[in-house]
C-alpha atoms as a PDB file:
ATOM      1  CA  UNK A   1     -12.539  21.385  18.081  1.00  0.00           C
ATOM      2  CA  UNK A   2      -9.475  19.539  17.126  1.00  0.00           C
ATOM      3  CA  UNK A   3      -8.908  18.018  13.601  1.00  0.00           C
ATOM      4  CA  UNK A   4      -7.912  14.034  13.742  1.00  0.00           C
ATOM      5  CA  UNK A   5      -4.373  14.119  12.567  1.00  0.00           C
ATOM      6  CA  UNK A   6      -5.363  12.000   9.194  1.00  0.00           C
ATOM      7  CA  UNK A   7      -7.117  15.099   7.850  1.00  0.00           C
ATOM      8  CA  UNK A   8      -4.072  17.191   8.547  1.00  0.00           C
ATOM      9  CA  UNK A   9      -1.375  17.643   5.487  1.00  0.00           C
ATOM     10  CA  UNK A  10       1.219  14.774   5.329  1.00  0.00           C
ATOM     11  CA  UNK A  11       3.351  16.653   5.571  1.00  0.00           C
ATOM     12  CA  UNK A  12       2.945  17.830   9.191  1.00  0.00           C
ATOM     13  CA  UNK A  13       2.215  14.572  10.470  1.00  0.00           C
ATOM     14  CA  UNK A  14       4.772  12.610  12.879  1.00  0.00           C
ATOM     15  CA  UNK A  15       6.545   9.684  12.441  1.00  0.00           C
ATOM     16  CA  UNK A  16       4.221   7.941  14.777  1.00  0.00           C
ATOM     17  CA  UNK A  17       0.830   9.779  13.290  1.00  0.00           C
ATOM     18  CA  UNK A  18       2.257   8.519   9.645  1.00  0.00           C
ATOM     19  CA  UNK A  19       2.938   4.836  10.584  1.00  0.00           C
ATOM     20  CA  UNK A  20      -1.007   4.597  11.754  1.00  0.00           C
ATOM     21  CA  UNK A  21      -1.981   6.214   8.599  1.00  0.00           C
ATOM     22  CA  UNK A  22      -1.137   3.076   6.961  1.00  0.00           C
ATOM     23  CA  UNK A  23      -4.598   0.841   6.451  1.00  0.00           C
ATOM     24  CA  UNK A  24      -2.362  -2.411   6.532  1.00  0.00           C
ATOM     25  CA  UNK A  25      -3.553  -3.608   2.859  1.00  0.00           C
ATOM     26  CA  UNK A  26      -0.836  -5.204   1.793  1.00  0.00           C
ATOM     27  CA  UNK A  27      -0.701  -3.487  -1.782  1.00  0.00           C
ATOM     28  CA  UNK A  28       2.766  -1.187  -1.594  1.00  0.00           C
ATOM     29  CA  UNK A  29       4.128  -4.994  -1.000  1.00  0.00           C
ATOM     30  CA  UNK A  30       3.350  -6.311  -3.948  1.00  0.00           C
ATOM     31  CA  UNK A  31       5.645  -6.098  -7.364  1.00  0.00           C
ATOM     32  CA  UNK A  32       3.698  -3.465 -10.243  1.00  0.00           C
ATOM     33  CA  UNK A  33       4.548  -2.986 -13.449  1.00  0.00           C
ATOM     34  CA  UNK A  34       4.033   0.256 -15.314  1.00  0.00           C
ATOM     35  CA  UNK A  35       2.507   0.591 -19.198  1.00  0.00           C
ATOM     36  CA  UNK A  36       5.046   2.782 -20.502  1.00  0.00           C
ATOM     37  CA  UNK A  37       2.837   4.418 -23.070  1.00  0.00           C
ATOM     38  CA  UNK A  38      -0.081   4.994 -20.843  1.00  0.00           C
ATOM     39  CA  UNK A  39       1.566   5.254 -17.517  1.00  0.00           C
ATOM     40  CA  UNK A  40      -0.966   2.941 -16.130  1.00  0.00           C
ATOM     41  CA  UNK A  41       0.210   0.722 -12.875  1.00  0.00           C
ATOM     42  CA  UNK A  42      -0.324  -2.962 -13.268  1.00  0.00           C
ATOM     43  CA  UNK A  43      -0.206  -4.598  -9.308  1.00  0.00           C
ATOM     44  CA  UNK A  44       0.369  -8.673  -8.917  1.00  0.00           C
ATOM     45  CA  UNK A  45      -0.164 -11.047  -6.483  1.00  0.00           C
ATOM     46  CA  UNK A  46       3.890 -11.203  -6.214  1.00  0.00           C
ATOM     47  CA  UNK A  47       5.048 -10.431  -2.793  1.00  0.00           C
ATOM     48  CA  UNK A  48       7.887  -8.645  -1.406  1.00  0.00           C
ATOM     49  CA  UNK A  49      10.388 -11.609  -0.053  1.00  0.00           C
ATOM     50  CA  UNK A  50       9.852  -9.752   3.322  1.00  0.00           C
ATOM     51  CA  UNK A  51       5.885  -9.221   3.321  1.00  0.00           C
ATOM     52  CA  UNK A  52       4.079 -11.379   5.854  1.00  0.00           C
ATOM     53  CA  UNK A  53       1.284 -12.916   4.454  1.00  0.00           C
ATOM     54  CA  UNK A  54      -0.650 -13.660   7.463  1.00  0.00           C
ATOM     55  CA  UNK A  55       0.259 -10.271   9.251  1.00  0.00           C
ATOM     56  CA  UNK A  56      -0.572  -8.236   5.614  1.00  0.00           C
ATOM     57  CA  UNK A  57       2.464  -6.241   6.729  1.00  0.00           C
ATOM     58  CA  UNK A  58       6.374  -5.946   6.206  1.00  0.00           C
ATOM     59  CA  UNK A  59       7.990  -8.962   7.822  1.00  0.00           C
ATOM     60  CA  UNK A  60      11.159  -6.579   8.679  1.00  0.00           C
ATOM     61  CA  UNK A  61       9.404  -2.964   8.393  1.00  0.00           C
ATOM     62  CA  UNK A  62      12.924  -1.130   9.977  1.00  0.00           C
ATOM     63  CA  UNK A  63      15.242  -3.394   8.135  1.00  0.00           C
ATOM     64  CA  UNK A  64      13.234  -3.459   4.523  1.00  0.00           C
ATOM     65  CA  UNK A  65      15.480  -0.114   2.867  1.00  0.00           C
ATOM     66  CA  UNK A  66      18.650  -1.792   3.736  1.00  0.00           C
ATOM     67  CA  UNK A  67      17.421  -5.461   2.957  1.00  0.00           C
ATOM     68  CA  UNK A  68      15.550  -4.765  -0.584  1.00  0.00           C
ATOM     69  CA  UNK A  69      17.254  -1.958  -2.632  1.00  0.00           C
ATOM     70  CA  UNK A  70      14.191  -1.079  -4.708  1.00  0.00           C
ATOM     71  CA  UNK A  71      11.982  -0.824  -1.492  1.00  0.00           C
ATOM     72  CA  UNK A  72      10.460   2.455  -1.625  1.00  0.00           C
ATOM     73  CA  UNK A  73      10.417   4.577   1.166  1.00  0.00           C
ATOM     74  CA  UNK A  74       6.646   6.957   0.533  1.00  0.00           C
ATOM     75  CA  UNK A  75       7.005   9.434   2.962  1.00  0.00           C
ATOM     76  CA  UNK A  76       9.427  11.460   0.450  1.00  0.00           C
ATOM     77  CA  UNK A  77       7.043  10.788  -2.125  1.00  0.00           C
ATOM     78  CA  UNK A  78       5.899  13.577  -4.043  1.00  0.00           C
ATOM     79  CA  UNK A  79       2.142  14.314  -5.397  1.00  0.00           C
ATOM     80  CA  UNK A  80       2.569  12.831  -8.383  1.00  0.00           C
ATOM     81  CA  UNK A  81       4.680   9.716  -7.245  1.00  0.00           C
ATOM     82  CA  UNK A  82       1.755   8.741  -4.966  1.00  0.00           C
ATOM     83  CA  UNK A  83      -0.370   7.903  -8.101  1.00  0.00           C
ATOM     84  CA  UNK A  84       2.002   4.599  -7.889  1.00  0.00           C
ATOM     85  CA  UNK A  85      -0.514   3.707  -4.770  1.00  0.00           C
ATOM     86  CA  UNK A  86      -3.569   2.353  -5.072  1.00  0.00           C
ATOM     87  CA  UNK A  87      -6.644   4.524  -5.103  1.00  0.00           C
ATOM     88  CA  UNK A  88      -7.962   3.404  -1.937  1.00  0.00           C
ATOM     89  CA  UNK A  89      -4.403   4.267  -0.075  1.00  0.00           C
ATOM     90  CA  UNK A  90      -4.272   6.261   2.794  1.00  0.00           C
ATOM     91  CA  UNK A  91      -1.561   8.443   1.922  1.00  0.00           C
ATOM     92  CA  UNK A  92      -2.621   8.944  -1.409  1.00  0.00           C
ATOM     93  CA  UNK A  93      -5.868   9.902  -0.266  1.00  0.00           C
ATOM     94  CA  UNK A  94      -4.441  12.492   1.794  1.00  0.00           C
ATOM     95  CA  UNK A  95      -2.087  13.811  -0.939  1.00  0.00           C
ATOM     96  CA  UNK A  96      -4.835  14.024  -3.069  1.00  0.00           C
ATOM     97  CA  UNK A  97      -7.256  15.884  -0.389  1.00  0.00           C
ATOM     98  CA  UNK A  98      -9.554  13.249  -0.004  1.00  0.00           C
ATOM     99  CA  UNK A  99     -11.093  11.360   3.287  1.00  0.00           C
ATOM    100  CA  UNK A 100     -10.008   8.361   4.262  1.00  0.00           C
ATOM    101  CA  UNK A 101     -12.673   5.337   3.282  1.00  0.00           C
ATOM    102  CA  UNK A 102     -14.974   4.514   5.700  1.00  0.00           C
ATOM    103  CA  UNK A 103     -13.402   1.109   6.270  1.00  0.00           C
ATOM    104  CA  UNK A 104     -10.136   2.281   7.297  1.00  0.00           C
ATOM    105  CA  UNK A 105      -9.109   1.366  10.651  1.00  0.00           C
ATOM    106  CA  UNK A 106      -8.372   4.639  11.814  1.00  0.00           C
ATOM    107  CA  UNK A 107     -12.151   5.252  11.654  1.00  0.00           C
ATOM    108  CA  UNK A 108     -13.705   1.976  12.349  1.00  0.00           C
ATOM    109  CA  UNK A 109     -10.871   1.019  15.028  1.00  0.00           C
ATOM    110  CA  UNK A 110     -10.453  -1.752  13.739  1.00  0.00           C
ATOM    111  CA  UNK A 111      -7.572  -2.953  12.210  1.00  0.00           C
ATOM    112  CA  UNK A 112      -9.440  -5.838  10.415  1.00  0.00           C
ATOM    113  CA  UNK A 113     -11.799  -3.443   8.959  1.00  0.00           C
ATOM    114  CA  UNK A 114      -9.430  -3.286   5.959  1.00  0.00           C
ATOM    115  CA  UNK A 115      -9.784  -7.181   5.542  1.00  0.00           C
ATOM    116  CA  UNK A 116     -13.126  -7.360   6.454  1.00  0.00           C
ATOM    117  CA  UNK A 117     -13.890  -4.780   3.210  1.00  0.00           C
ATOM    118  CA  UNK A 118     -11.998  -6.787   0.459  1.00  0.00           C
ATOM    119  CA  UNK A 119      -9.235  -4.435   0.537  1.00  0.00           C
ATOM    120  CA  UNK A 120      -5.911  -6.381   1.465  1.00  0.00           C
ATOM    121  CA  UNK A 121      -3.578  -8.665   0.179  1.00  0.00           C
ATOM    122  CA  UNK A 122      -4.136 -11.328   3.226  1.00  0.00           C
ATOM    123  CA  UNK A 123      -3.819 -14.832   2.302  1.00  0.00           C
ATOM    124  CA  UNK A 124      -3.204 -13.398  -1.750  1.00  0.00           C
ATOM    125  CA  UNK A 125       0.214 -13.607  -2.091  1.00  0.00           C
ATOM    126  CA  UNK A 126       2.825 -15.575  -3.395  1.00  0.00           C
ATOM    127  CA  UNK A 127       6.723 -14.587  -2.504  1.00  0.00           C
ATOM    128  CA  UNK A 128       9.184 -13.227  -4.994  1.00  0.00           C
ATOM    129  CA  UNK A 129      11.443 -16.106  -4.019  1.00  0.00           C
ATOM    130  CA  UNK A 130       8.573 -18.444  -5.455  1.00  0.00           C
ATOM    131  CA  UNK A 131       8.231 -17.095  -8.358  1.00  0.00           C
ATOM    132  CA  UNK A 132      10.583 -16.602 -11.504  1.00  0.00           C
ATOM    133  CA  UNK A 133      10.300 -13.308 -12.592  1.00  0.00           C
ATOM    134  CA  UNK A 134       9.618 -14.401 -16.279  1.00  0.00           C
ATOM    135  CA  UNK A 135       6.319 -16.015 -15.128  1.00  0.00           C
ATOM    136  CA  UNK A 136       4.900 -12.364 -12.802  1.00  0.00           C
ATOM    137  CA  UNK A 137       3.062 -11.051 -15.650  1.00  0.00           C
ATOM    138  CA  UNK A 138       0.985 -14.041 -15.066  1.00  0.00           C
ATOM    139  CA  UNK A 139       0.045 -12.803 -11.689  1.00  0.00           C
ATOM    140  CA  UNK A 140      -1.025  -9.235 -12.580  1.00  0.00           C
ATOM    141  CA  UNK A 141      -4.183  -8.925 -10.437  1.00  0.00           C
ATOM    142  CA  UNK A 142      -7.489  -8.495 -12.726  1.00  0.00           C
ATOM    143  CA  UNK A 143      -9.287  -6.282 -10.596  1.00  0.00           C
ATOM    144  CA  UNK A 144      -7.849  -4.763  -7.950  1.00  0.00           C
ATOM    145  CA  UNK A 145      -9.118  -1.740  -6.405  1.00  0.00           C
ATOM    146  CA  UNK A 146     -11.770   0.967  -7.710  1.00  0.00           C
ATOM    147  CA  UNK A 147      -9.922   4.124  -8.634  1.00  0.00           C
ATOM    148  CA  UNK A 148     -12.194   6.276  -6.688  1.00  0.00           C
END
C-alpha cells in the first residue's frame, strides 16, 4: 500500500508534491506581528502588495523573493519557525506530525474546500499599499484560526 505523499516527512517531498501541500488559505500572505514577551503571533487582514484577493494566492508566486525582501520562503523553515503558521497549515501540520484537516483540498479534491470551511483569507483583505502601516494594528484579526 502506498502512503499519499502529504503523510510523508517534508522533507522528502518534491518541489511539485510541496507546492500542492499548500491548502490555498491565504494566511502566510498576510502581515503578523509577534508579542515579544510571549512570543505569541498576531495575523491581520493586511495583505501582501502581491496577494490576489480573489485567487487567495500570490499574485507573482516565482517573482515574490525577489519582489518583497521580507517574503519568506517556508520550505527552509525549521520546526520551530513553522509555529509562525497558522495551526490549521499544511506544512505545519506535517512538521508537527499531524494529519492534514479534513477540509483540505488534497483530501476533499477540492480546492474550494478550504473556502467552503471558513479557513481563507478570500475576499478579507486589504493591500499593504492601502494601508499606512501606523494604522495595521487596527486590522489584527480577532479570531482567526483554532490552534488545534
Amino acid at each position: 500500500m502506498t502512503v499519499p505523499f502529504w503523510e510523508i516527512p517534508l522533507g522528502e517531498l518534491s518541489t511539485d508534491e510541496w507546492e500542492a501541500l499548500c491548502d490555498g488559505c491565504g494566511l502566510c500572505c498576510m502581515q503578523k506581528f509577534e508579542d515579544e514577551d510571549t512570543g505569541e503571533i498576531y495575523y491581520t487582514s493586511i495583505a501582501c502588495k502581491l496577494f490576489d484577493d480573489n485567487a487567495c494566492r500570490c499574485g507573482d508566486y516565482a517573482g515574490r523573493l525577489f519582489k518583497v525582501p521580507d517574503c519568506l520562503n517556508i520550505r527552509g523553515f525549521s520546526d520551530e519557525q513553522m509555529q509562525w503558521l497558522p495551526a490549521t497549515c499544511a506544512y505545519r501540520l506535517r512538521s508537527e506530525g499531524k494529519p492534514l484537516p479534513d477540509w483540505h483540498p488534497l483530501l476533499t479534491d477540492d480546492p474550494e474546500s478550504v473556502h467552503a470551511a471558513g479557513i481563507s483569507m478570500r475576499g478579507q483583505s486589504h493591500s499593504e499599499e492601502e494601508i499606512p502601516e501606523e494604522r495595521w494594528p487596527e486590522y489584527i484579526l480577532i479570531e482567526v484560526l483554532p490552534d488545534e
